[in-house]
PDB file of N, CA and C in Angstrom:
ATOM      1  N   UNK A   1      14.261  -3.870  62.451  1.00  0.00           N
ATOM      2  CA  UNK A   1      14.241  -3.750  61.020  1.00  0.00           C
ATOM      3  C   UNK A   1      13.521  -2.495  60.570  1.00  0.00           C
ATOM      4  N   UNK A   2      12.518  -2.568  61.135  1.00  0.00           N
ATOM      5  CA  UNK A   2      11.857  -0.888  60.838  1.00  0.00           C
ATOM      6  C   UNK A   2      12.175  -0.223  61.268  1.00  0.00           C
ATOM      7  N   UNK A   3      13.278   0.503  61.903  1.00  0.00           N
ATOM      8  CA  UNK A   3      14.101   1.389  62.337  1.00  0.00           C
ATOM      9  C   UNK A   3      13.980   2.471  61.667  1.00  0.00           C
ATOM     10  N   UNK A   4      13.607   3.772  61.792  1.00  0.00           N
ATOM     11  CA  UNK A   4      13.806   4.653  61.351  1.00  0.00           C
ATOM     12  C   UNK A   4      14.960   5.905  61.785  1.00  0.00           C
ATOM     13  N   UNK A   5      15.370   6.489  61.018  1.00  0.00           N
ATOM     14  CA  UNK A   5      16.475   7.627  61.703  1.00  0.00           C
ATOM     15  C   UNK A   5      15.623   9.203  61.775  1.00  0.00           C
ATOM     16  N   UNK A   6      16.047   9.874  62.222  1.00  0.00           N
ATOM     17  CA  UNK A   6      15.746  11.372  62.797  1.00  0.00           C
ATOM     18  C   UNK A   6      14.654  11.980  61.759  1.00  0.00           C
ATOM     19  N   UNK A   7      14.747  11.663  60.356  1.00  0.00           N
ATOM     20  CA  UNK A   7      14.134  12.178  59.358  1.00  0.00           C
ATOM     21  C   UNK A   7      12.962  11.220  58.887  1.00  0.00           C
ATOM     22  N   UNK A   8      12.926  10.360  59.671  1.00  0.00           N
ATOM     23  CA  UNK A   8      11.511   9.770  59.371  1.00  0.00           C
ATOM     24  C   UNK A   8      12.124   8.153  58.070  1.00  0.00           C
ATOM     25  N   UNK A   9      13.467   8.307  57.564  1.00  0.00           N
ATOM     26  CA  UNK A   9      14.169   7.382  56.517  1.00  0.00           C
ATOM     27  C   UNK A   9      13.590   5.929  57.204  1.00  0.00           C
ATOM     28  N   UNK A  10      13.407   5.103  56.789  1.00  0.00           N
ATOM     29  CA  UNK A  10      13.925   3.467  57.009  1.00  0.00           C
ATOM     30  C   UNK A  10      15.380   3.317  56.644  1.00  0.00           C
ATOM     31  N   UNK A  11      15.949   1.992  56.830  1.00  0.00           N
ATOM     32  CA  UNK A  11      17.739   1.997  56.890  1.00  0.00           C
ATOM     33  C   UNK A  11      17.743   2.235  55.272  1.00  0.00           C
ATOM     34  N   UNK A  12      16.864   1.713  55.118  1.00  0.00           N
ATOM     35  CA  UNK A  12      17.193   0.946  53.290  1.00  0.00           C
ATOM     36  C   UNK A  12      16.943   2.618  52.580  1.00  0.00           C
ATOM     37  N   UNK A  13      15.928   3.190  52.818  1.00  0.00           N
ATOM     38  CA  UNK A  13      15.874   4.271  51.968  1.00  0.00           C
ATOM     39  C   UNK A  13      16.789   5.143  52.082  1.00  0.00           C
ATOM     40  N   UNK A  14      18.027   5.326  53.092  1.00  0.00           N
ATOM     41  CA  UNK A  14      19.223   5.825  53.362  1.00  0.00           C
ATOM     42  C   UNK A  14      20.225   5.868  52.358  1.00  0.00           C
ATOM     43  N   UNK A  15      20.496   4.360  51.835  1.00  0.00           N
ATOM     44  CA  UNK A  15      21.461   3.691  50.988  1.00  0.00           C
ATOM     45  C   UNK A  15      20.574   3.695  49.569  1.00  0.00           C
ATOM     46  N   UNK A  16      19.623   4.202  49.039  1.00  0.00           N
ATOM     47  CA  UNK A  16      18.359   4.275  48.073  1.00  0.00           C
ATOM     48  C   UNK A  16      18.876   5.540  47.264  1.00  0.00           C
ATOM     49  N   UNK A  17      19.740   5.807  46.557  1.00  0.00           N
ATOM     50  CA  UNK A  17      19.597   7.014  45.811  1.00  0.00           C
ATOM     51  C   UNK A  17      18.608   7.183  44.895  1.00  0.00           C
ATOM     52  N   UNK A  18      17.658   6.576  44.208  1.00  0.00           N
ATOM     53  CA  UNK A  18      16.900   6.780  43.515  1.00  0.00           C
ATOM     54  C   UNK A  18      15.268   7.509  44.163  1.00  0.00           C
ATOM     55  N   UNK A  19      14.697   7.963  43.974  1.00  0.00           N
ATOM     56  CA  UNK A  19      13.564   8.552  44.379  1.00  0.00           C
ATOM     57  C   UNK A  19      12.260   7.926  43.937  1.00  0.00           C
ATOM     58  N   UNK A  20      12.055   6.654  45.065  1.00  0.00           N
ATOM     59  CA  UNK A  20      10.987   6.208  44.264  1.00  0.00           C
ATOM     60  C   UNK A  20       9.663   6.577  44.827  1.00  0.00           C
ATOM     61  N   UNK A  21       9.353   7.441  45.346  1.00  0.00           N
ATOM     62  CA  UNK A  21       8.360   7.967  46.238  1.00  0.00           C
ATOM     63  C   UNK A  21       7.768   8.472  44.786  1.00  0.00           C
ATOM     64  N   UNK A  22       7.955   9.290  43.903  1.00  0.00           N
ATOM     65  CA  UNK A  22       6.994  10.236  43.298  1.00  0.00           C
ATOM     66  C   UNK A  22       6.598   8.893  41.624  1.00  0.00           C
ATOM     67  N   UNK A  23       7.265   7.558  42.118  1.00  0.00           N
ATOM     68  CA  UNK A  23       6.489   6.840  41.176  1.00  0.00           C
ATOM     69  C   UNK A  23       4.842   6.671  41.171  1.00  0.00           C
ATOM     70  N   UNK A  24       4.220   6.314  39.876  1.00  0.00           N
ATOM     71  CA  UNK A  24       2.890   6.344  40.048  1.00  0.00           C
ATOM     72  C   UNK A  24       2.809   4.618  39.771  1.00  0.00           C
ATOM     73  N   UNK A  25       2.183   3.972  40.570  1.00  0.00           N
ATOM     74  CA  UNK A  25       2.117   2.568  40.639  1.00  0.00           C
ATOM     75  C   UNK A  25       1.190   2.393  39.737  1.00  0.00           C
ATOM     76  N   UNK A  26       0.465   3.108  39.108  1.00  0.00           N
ATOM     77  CA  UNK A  26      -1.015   2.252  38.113  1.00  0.00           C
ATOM     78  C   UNK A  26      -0.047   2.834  36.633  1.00  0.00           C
ATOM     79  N   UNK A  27       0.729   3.357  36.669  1.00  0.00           N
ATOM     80  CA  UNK A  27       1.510   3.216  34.847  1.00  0.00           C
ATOM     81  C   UNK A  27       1.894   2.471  34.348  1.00  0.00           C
ATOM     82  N   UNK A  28       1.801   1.127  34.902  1.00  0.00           N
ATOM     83  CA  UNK A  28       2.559  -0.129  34.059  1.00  0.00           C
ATOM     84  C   UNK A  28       0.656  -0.829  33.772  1.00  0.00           C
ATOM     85  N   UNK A  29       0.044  -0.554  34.203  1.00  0.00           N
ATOM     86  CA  UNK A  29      -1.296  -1.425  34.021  1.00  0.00           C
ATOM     87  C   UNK A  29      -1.899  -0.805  32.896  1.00  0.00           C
ATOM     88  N   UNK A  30      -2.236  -1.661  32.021  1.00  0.00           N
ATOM     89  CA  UNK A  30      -3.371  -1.453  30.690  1.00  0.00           C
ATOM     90  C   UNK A  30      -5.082  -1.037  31.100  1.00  0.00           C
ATOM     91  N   UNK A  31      -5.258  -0.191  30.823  1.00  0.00           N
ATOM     92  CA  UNK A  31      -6.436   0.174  30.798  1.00  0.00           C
ATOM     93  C   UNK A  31      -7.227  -0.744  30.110  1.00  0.00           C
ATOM     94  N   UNK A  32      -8.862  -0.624  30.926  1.00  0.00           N
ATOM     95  CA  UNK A  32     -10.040  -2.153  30.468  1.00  0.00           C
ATOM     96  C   UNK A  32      -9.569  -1.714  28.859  1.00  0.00           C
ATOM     97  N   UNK A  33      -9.613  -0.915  28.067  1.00  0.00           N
ATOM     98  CA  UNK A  33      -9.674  -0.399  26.437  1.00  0.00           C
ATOM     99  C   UNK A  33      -8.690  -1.421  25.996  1.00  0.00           C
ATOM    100  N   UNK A  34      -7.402  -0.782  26.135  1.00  0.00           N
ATOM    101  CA  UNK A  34      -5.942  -1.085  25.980  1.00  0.00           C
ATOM    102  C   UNK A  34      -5.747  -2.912  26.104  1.00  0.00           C
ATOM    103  N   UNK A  35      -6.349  -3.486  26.891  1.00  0.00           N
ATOM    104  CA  UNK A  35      -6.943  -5.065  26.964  1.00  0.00           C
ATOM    105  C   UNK A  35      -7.651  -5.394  25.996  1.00  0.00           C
ATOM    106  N   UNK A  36      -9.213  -4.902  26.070  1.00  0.00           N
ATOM    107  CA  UNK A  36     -10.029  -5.304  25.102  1.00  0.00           C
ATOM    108  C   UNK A  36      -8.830  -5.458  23.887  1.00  0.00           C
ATOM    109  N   UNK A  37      -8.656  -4.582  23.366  1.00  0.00           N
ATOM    110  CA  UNK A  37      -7.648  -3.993  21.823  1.00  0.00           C
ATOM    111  C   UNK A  37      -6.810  -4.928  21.760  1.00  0.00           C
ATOM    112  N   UNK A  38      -6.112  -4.913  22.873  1.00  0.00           N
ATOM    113  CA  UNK A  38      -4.639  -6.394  22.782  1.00  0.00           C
ATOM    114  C   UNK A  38      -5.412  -7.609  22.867  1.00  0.00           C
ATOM    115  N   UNK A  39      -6.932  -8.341  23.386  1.00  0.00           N
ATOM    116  CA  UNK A  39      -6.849  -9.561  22.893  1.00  0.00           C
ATOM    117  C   UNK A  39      -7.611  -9.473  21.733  1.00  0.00           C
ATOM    118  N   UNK A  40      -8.139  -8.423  21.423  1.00  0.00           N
ATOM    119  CA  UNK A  40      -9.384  -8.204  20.053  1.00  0.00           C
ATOM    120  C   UNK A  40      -8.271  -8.932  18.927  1.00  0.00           C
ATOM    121  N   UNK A  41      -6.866  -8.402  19.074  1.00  0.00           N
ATOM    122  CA  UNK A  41      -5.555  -8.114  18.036  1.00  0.00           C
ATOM    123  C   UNK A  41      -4.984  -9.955  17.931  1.00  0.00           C
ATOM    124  N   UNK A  42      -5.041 -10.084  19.234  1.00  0.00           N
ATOM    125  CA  UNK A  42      -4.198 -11.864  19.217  1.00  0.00           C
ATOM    126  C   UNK A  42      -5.305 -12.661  18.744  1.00  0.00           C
ATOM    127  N   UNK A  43      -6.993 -12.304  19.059  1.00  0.00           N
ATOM    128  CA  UNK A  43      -7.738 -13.660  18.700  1.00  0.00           C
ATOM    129  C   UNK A  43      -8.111 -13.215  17.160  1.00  0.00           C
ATOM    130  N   UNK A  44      -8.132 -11.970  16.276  1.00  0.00           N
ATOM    131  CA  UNK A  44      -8.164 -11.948  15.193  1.00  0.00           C
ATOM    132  C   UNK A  44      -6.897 -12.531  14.618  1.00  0.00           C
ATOM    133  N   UNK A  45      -5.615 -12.151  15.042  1.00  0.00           N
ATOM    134  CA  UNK A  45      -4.161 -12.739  14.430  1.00  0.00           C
ATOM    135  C   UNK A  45      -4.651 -14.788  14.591  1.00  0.00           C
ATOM    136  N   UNK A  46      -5.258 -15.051  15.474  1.00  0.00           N
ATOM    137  CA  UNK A  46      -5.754 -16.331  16.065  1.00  0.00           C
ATOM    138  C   UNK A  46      -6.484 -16.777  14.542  1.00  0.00           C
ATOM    139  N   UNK A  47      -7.580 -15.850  14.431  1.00  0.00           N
ATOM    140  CA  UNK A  47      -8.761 -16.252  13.671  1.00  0.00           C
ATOM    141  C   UNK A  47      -7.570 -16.792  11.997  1.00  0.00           C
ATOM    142  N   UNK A  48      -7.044 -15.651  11.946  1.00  0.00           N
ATOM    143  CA  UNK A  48      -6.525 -15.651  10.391  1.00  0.00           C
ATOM    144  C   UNK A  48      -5.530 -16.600  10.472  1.00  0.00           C
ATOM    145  N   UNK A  49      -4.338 -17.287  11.394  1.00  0.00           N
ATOM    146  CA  UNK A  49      -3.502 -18.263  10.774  1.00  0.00           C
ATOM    147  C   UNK A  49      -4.848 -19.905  11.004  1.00  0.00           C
ATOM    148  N   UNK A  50      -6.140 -19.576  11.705  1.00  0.00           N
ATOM    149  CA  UNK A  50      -7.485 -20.957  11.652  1.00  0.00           C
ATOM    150  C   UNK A  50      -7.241 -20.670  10.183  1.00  0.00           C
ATOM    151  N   UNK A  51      -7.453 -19.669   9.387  1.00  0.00           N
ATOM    152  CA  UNK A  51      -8.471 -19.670   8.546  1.00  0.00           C
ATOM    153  C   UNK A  51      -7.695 -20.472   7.057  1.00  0.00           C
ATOM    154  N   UNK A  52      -5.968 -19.569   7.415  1.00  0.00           N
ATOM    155  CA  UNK A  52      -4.904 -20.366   6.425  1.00  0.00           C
ATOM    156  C   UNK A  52      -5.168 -21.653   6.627  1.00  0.00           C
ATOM    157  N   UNK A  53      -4.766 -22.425   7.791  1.00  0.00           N
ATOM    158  CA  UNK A  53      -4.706 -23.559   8.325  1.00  0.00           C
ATOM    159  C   UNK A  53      -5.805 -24.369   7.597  1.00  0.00           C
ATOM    160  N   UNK A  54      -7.056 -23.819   7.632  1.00  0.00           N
ATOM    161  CA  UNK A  54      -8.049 -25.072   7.321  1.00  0.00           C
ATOM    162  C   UNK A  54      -8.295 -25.055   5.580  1.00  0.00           C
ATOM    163  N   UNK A  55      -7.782 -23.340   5.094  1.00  0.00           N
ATOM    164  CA  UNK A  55      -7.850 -23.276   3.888  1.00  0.00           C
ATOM    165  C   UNK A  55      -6.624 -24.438   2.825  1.00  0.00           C
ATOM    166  N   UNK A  56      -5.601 -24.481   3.219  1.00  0.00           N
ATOM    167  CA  UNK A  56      -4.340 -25.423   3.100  1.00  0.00           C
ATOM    168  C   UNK A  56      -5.072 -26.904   3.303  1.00  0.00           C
ATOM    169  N   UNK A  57      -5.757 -26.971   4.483  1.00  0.00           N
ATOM    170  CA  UNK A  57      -6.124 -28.446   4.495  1.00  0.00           C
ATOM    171  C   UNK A  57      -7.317 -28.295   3.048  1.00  0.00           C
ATOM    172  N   UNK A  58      -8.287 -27.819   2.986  1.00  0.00           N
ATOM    173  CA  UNK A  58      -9.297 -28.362   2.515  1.00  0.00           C
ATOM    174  C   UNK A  58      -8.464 -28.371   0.851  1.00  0.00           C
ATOM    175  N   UNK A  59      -7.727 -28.029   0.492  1.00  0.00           N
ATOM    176  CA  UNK A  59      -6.770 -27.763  -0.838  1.00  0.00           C
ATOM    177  C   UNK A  59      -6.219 -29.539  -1.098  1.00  0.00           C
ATOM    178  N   UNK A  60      -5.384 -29.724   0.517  1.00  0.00           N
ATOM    179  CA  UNK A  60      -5.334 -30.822   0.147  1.00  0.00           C
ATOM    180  C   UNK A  60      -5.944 -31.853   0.262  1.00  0.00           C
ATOM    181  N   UNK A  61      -7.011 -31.753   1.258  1.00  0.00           N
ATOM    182  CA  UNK A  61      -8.318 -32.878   0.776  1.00  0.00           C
ATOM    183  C   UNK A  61      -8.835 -32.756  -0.604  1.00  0.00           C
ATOM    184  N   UNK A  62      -8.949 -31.942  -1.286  1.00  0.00           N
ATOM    185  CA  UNK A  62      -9.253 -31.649  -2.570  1.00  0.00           C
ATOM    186  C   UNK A  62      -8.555 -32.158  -3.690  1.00  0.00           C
ATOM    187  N   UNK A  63      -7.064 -32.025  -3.508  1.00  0.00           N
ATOM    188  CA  UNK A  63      -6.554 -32.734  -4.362  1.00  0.00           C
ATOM    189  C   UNK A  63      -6.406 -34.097  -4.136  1.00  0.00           C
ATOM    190  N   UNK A  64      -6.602 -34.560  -2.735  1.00  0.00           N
ATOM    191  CA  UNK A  64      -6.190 -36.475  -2.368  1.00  0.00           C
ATOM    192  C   UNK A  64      -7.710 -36.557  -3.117  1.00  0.00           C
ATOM    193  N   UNK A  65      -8.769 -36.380  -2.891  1.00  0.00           N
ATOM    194  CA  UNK A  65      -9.881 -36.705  -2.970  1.00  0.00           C
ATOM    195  C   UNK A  65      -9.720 -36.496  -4.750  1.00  0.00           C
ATOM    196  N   UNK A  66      -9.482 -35.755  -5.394  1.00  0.00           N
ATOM    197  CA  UNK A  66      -9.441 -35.713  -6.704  1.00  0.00           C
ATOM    198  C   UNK A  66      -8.687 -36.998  -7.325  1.00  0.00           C
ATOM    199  N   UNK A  67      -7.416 -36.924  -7.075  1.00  0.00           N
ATOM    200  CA  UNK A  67      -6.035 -38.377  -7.263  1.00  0.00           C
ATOM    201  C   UNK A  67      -6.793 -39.615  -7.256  1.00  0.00           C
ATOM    202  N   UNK A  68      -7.641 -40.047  -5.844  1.00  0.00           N
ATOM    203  CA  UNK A  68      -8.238 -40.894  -5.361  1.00  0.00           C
ATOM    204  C   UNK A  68      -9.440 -41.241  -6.430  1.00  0.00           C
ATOM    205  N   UNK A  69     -10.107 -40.417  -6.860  1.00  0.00           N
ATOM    206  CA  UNK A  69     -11.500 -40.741  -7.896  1.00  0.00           C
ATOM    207  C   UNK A  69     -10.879 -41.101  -9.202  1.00  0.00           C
ATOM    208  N   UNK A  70      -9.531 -40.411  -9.883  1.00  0.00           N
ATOM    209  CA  UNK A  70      -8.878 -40.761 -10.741  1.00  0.00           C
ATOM    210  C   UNK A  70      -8.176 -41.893 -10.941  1.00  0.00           C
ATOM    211  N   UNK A  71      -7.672 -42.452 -10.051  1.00  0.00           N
ATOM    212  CA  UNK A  71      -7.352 -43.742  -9.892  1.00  0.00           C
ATOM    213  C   UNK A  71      -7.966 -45.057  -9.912  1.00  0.00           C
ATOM    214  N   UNK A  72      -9.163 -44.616  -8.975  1.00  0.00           N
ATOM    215  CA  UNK A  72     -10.127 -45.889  -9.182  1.00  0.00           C
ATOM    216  C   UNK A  72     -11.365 -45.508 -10.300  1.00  0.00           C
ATOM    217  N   UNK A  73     -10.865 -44.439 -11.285  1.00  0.00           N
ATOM    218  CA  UNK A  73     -11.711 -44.509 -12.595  1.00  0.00           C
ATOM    219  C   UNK A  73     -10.712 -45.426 -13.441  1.00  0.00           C
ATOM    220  N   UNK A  74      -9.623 -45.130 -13.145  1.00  0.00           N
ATOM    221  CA  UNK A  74      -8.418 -45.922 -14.253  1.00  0.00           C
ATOM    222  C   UNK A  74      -8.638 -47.702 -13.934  1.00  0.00           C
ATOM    223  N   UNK A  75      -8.728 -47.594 -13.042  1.00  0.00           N
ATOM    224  CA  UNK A  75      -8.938 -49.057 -12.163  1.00  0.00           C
ATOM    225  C   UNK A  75     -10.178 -49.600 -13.039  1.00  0.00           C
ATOM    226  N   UNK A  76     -11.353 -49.325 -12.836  1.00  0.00           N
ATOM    227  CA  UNK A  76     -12.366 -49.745 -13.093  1.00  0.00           C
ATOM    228  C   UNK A  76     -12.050 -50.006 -14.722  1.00  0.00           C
ATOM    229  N   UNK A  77     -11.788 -48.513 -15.502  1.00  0.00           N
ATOM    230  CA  UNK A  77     -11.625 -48.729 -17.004  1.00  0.00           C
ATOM    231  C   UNK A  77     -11.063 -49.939 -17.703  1.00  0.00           C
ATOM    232  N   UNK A  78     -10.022 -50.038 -16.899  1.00  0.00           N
ATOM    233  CA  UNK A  78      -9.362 -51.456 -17.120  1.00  0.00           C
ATOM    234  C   UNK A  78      -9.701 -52.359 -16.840  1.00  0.00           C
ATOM    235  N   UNK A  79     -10.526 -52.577 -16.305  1.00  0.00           N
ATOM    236  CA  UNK A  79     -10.948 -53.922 -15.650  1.00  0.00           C
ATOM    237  C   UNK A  79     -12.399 -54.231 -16.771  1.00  0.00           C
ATOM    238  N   UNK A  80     -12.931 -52.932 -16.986  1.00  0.00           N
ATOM    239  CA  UNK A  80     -14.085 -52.988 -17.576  1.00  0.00           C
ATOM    240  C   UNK A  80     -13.449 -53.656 -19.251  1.00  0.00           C
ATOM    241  N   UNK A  81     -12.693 -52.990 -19.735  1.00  0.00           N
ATOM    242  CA  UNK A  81     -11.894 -52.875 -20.812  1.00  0.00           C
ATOM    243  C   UNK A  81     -11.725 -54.474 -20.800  1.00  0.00           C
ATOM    244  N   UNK A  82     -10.907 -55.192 -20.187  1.00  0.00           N
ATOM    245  CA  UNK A  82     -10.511 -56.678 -20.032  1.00  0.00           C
ATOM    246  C   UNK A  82     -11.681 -57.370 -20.022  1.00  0.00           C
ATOM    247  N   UNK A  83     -12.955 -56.866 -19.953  1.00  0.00           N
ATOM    248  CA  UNK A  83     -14.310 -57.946 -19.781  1.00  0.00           C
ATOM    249  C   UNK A  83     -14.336 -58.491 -21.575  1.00  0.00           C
ATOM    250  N   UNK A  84     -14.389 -57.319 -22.292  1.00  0.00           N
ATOM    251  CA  UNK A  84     -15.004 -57.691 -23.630  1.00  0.00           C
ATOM    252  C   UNK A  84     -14.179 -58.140 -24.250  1.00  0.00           C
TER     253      UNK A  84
END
């Protein structure tokens, strides 16, 4: 399998028209920076749909909790109302 021919080739790099010898293997890797930056970017994008998320909830705890005190004021009124 490791066979080489007269020029030093393996079989496979024979049938290889492309030249992959003068690739540089570390160009697809992110630099430590280029990391930091890409998760700095996802856990802030992270932080801001928390922040919608809990802002939406506390809106609608706000309004159940509002409905809820209004109701059992109406409740009571009436009931109070029916005493006298």
């Amino acid at each position: 399998m490791g066979s080489h021919n007269g020029n030093g080739n393996a079989w496979a790099d024979q049938w290889d028209k492309d030249n992959h010898h003068n690739v540089n293997p570390t160009a697809n890797y992110y630099t430590p920076e280029d990391k930091k930056a890409k998760y700095k970017k996802k856990v802030g994008e992270g932080l801001d749909k928390t922040k919608e998320v809990a802002i939406t909830g506390m809106k609608k705890a706000k309004l159940g909790a509002s409905a809820s005190f209004k109701w059992i004021k109406q409740k009571c009124n009436r009931n109070n109302s029916n005493k006298y």
